[in-house]
C-alpha atoms as a PDB file:
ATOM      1  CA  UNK A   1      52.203 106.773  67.122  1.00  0.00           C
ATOM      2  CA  UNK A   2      51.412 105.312  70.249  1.00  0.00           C
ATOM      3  CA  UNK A   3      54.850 102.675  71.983  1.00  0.00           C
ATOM      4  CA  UNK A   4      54.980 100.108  73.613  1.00  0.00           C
ATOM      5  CA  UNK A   5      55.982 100.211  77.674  1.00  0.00           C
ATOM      6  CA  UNK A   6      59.112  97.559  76.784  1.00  0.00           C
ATOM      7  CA  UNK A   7      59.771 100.435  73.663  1.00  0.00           C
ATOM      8  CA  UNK A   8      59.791 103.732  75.673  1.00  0.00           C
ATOM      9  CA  UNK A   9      61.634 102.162  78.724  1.00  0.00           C
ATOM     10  CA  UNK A  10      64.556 101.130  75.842  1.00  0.00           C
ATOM     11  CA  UNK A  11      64.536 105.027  74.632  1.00  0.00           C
ATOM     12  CA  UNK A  12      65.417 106.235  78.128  1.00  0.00           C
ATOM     13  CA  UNK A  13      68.554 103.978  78.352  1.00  0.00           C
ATOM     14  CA  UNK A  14      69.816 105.628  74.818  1.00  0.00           C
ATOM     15  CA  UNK A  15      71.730 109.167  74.671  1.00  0.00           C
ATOM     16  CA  UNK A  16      69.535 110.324  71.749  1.00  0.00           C
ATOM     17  CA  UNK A  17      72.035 113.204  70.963  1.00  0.00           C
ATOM     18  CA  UNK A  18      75.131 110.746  70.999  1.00  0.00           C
ATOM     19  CA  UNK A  19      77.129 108.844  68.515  1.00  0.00           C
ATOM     20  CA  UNK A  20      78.614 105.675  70.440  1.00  0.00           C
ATOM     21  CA  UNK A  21      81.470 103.794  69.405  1.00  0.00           C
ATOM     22  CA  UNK A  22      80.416 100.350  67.960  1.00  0.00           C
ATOM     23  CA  UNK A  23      81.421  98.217  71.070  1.00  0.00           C
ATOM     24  CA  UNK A  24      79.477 100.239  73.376  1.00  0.00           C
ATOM     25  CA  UNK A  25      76.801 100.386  70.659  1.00  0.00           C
ATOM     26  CA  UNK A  26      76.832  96.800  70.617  1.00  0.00           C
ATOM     27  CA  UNK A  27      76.577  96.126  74.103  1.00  0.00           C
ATOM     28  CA  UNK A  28      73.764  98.804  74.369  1.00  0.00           C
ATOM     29  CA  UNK A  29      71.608  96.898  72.097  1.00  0.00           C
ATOM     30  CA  UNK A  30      72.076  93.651  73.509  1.00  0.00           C
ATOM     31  CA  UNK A  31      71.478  94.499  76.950  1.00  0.00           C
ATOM     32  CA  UNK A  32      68.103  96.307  75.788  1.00  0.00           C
ATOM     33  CA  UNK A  33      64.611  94.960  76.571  1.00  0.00           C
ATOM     34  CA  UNK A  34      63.548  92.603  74.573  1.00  0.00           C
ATOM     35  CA  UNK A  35      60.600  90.452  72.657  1.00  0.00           C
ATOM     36  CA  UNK A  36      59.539  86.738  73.000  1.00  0.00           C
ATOM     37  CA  UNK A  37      61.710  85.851  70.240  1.00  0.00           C
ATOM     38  CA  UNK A  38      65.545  86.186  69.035  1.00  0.00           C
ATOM     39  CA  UNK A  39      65.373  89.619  67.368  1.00  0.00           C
ATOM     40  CA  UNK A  40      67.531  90.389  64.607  1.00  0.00           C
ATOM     41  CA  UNK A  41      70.235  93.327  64.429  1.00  0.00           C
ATOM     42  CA  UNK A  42      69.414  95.519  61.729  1.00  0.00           C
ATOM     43  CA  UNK A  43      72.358  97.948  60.479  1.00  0.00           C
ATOM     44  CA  UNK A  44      71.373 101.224  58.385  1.00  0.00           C
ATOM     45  CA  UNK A  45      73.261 103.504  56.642  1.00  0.00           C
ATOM     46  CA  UNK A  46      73.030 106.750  54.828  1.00  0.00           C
ATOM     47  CA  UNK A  47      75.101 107.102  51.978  1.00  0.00           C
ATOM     48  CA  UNK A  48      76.182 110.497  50.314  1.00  0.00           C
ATOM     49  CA  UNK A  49      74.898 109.593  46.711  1.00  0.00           C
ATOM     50  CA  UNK A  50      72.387 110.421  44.601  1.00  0.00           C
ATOM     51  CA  UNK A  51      70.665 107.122  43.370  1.00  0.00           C
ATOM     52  CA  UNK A  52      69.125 108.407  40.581  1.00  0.00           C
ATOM     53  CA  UNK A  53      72.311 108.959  38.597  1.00  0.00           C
ATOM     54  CA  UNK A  54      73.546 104.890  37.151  1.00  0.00           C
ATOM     55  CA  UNK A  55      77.131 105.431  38.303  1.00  0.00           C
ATOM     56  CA  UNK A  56      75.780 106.217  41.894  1.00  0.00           C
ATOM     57  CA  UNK A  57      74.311 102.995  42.232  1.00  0.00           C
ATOM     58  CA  UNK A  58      75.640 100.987  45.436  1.00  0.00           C
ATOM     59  CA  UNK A  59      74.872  97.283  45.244  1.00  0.00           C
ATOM     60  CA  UNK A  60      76.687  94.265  46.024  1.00  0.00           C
ATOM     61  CA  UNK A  61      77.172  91.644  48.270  1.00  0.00           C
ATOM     62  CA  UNK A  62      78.855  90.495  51.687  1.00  0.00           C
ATOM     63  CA  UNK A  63      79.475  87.317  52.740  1.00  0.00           C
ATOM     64  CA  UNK A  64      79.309  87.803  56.830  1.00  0.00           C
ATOM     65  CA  UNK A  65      81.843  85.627  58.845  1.00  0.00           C
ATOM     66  CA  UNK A  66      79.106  84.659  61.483  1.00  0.00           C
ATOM     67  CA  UNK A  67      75.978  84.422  59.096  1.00  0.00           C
ATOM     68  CA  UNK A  68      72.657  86.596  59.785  1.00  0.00           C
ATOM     69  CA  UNK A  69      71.426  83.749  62.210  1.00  0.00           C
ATOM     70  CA  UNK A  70      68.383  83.155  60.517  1.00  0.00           C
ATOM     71  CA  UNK A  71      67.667  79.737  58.640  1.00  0.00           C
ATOM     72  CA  UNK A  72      67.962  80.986  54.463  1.00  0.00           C
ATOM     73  CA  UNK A  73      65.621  78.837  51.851  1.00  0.00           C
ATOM     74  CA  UNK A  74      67.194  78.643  48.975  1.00  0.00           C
ATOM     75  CA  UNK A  75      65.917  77.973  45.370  1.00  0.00           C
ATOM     76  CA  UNK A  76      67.625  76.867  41.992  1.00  0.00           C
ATOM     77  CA  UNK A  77      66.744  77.427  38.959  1.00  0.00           C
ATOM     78  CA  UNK A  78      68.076  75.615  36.744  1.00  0.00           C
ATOM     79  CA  UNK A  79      67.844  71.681  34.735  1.00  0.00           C
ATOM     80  CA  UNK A  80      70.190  68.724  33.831  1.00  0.00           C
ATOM     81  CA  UNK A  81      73.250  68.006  36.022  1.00  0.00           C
ATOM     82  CA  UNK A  82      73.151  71.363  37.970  1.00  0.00           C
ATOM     83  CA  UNK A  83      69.975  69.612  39.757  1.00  0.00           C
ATOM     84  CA  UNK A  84      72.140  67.468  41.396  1.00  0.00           C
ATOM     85  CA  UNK A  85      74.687  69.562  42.176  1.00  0.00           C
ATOM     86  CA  UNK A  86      72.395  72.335  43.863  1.00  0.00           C
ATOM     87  CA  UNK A  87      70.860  69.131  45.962  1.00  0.00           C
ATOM     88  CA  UNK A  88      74.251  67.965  46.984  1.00  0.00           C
ATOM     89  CA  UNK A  89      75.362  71.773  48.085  1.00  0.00           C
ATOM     90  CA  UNK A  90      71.855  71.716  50.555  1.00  0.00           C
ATOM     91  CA  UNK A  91      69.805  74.188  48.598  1.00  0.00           C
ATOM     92  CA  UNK A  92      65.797  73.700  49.725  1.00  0.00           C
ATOM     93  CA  UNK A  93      64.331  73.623  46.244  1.00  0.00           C
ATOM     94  CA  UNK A  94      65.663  72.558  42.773  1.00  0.00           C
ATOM     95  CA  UNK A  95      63.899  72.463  39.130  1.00  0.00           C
ATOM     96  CA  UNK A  96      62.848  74.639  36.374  1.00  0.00           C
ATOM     97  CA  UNK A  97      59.246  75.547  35.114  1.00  0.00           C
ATOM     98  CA  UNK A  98      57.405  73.674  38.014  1.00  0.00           C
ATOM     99  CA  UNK A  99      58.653  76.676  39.961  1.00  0.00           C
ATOM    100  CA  UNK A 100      58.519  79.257  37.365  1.00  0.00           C
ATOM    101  CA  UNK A 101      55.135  77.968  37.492  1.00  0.00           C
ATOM    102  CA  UNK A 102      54.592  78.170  40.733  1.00  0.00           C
ATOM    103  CA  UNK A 103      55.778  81.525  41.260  1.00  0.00           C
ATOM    104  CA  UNK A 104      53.368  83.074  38.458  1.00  0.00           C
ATOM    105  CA  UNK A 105      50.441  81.343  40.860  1.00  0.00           C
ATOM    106  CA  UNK A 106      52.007  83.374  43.975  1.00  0.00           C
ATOM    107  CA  UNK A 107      54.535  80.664  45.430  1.00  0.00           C
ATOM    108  CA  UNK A 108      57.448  82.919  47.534  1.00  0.00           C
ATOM    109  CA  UNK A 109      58.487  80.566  50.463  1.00  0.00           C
ATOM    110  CA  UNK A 110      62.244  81.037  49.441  1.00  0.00           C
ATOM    111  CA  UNK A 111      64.799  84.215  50.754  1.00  0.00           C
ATOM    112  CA  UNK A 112      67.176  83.758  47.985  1.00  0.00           C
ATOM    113  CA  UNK A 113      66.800  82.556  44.275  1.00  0.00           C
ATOM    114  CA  UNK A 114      69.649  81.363  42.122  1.00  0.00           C
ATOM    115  CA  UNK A 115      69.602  80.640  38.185  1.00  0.00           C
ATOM    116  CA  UNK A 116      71.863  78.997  36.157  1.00  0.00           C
ATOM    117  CA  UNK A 117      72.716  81.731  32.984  1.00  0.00           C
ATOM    118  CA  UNK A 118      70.381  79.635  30.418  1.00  0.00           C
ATOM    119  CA  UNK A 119      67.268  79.805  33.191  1.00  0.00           C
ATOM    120  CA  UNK A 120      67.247  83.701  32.647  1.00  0.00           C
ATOM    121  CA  UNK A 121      64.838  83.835  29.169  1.00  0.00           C
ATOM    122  CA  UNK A 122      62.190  82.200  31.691  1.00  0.00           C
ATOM    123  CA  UNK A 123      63.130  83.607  34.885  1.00  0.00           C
ATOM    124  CA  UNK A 124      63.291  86.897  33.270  1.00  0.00           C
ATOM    125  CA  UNK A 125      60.110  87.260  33.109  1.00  0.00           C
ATOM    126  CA  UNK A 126      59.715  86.875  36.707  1.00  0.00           C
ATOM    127  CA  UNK A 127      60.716  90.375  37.045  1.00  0.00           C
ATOM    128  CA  UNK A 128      57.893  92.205  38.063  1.00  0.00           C
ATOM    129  CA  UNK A 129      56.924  89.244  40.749  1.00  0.00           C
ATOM    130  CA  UNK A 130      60.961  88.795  42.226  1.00  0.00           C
ATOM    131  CA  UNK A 131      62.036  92.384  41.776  1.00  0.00           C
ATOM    132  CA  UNK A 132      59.783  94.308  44.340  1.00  0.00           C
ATOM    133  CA  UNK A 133      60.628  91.341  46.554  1.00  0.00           C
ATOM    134  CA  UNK A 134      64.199  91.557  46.514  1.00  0.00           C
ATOM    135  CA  UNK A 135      64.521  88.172  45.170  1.00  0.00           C
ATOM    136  CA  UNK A 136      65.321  88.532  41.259  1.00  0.00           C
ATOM    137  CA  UNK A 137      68.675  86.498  40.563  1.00  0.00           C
ATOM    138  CA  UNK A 138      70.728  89.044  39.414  1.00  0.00           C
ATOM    139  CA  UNK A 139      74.370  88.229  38.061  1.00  0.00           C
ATOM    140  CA  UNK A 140      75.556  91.369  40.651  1.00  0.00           C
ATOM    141  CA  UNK A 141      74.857  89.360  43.727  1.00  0.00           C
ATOM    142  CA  UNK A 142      76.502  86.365  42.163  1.00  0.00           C
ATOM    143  CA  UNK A 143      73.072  84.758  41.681  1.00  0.00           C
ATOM    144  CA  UNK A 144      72.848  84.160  38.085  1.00  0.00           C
ATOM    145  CA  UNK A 145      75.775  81.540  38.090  1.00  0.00           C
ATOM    146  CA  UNK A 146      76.586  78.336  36.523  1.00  0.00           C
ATOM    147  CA  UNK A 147      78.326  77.801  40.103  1.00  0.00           C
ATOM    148  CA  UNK A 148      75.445  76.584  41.892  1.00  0.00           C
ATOM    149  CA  UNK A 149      77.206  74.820  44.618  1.00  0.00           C
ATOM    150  CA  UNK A 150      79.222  77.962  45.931  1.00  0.00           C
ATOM    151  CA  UNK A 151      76.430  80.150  45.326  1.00  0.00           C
ATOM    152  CA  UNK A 152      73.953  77.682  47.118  1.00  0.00           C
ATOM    153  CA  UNK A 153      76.799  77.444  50.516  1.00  0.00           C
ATOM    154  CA  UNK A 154      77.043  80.898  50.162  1.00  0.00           C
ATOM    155  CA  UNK A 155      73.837  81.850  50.683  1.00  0.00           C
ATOM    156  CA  UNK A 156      73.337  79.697  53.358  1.00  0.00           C
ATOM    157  CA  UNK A 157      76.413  80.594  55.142  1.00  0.00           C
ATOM    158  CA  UNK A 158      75.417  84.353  55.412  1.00  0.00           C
ATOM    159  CA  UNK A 159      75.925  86.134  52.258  1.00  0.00           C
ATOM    160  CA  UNK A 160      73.649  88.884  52.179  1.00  0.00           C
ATOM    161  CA  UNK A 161      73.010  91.739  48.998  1.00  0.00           C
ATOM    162  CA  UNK A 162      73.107  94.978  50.017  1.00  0.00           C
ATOM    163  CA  UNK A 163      71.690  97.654  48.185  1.00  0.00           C
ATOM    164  CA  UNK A 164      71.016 101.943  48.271  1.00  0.00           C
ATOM    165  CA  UNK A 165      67.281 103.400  48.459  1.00  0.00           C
ATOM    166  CA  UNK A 166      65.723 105.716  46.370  1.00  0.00           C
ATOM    167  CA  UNK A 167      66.552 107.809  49.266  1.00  0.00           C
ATOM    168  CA  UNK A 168      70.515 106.605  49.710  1.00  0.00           C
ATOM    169  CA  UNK A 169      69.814 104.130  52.554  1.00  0.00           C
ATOM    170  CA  UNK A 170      71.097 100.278  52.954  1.00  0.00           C
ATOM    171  CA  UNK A 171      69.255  98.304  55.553  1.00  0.00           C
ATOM    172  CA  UNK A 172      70.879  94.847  55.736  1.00  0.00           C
ATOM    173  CA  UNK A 173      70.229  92.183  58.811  1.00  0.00           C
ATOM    174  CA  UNK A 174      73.845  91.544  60.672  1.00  0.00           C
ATOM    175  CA  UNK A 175      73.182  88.930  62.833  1.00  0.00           C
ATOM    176  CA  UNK A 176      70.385  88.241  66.107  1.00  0.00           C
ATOM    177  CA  UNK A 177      70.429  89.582  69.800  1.00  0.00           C
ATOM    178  CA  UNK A 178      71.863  86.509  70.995  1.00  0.00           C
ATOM    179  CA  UNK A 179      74.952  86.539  69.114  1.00  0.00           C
ATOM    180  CA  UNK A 180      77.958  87.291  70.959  1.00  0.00           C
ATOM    181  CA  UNK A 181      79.085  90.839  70.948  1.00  0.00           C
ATOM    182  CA  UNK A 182      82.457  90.168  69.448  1.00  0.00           C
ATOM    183  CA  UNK A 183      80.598  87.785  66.705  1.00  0.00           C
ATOM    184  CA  UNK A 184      78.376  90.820  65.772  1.00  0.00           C
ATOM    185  CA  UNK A 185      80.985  93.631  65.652  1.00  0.00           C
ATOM    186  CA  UNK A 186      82.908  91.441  63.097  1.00  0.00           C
ATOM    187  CA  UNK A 187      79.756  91.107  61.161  1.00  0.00           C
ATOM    188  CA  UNK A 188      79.379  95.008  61.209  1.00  0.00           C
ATOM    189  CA  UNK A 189      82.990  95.670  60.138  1.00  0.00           C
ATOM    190  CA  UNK A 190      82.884  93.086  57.216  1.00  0.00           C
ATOM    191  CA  UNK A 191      79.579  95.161  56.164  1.00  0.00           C
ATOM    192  CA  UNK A 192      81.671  98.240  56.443  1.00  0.00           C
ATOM    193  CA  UNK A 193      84.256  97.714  54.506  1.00  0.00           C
ATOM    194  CA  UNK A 194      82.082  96.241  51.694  1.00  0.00           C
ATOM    195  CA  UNK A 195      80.089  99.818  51.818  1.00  0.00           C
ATOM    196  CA  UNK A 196      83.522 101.567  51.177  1.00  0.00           C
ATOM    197  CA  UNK A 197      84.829  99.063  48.710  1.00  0.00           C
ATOM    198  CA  UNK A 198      81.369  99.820  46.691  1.00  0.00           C
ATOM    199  CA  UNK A 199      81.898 103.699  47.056  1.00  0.00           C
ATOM    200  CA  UNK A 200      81.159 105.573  43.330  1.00  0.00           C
ATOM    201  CA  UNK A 201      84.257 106.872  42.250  1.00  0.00           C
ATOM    202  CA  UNK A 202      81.694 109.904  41.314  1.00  0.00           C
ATOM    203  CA  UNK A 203      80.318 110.103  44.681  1.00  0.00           C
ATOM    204  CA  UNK A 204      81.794 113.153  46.672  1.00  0.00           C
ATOM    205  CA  UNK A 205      81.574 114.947  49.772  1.00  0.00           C
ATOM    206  CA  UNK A 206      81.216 112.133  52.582  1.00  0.00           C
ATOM    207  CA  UNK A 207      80.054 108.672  51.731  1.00  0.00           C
ATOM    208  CA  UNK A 208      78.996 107.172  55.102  1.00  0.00           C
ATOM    209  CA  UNK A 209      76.841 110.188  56.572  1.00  0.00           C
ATOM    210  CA  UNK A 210      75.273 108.102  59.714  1.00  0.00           C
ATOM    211  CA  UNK A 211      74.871 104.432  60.623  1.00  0.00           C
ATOM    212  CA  UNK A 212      72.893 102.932  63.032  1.00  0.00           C
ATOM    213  CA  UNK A 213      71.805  99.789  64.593  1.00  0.00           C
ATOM    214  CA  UNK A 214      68.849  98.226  66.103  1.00  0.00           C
ATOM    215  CA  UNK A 215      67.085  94.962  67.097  1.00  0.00           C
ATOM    216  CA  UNK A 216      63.651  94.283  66.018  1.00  0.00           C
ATOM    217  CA  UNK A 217      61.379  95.598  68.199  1.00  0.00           C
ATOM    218  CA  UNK A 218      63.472  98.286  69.661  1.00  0.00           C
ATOM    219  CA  UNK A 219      65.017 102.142  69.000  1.00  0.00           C
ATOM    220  CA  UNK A 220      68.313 102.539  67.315  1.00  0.00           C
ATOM    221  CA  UNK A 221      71.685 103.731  68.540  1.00  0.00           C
ATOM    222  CA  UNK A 222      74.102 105.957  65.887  1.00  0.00           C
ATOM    223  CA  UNK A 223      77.114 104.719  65.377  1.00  0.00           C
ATOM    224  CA  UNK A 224      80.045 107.256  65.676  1.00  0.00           C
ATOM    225  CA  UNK A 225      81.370 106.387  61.858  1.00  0.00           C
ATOM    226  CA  UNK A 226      84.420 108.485  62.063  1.00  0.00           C
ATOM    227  CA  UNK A 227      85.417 106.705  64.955  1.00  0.00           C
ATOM    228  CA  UNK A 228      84.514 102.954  63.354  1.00  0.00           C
ATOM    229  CA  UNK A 229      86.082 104.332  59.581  1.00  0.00           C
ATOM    230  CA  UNK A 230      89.305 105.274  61.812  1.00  0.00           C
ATOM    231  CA  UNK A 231      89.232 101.089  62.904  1.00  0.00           C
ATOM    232  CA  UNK A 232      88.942  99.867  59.699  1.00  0.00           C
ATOM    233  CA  UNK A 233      92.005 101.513  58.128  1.00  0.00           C
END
């Protein structure tokens, strides 16, 4: 695969064979070439489970202090005097079946879906249009709530889901170049200690077994995780 000029000129600034401690991580991905636009910071992790087994499953949300720094569309399902409520709390899109509707025609201009419990015989069979999307409220991620209003500031505020791969990875979006480097190592650290409060009690050996980060367009940097665990105790 052939890169970019901006792409190989951002390799030869990284130690390939290092693991940096998150600061300097930070700062190295900052201070790295960039696109036309406000890249986002992506964080990835490899976890020691085995996602195949239920009780290895890692899944669950994090509400980040400084947000993701994207703009997050949110739709609720639901009817009655939830509408209202969802409107009042700033969510982008509120009703029932027009959108179920919708959705089963190809509508998916929304990052985040929430349902009120008695929305889910409909929206349930949604599933194989939400799920491969990442969008399917799920009562997990706190999206299948009668508590539309938290839910709905929540997501908008910067609560993301996080969730393992078929091959033990999370990929979750912490934040954009331009956020200050303290702003994004609190972000990180929140993250972090989210993954270890989400650890399988039948998961064994070591849990985190490399992180990284990267913007957008460019390479990542490992993360020295003993180093970061060592902080967050």
């Amino acid at each position: 695969m052939k890169r970019s000029k901006r792409y190989r000129d951002s390799i030869a600034k990284i130690d390939r064979g290092r693991e940096y401690p998150l600061e300097e991580a930070v700062d190295v991905v900052k201070n790295l070439p960039t696109g036309k636009f406000n890249e986002t910071i992506e964080f990835s992790a490899k976890l020691g489970v085995n996602p195949k087994h239920a009780d290895q499953q890692v899944r669950g949300t994090v509400l980040l202090p400084h947000g993701t720094g994207r703009e997050v569309r949110v739709l609720v399902l639901t009817r009655g005097e939830k509408e209202q409520e969802a409107r009042e709390a700033g969510a982008d899109y509120v009703g029932s079946n027009e959108f179920i509707d919708k959705i089963k025609e190809g509508w998916f201009d929304f990052d985040v879906a929430i349902a009120t419990p008695d929305m889910m015989g409909d929206v349930g069979k949604l599933g194989r249009l939400l799920g491969p999307r990442g969008l399917m409220p799920n009562p997990k991620s706190g999206t299948v709530t009668f508590e539309v209003a938290k839910a709905v500031k929540d997501s908008k505020a910067g609560k993301i889901e996080y969730r393992v791969d078929r091959g033990a990875n999370i990929h979750v979006p912490v934040g954009k170049v331009a956020f200050e480097k303290q702003k994004l190592i609190e972000n990180i650290k929140a993250l972090m200690v989210e993954l270890l409060r989400a650890k399988p009690a039948s998961a064994k050996g070591r849990y985190i077994k490399s992180a990284h980060i990267a913007s957008t367009m460019g390479p990542s940097v490992e993360l020295d995780t003993a180093m970061l665990l060592t902080e967050l105790r």
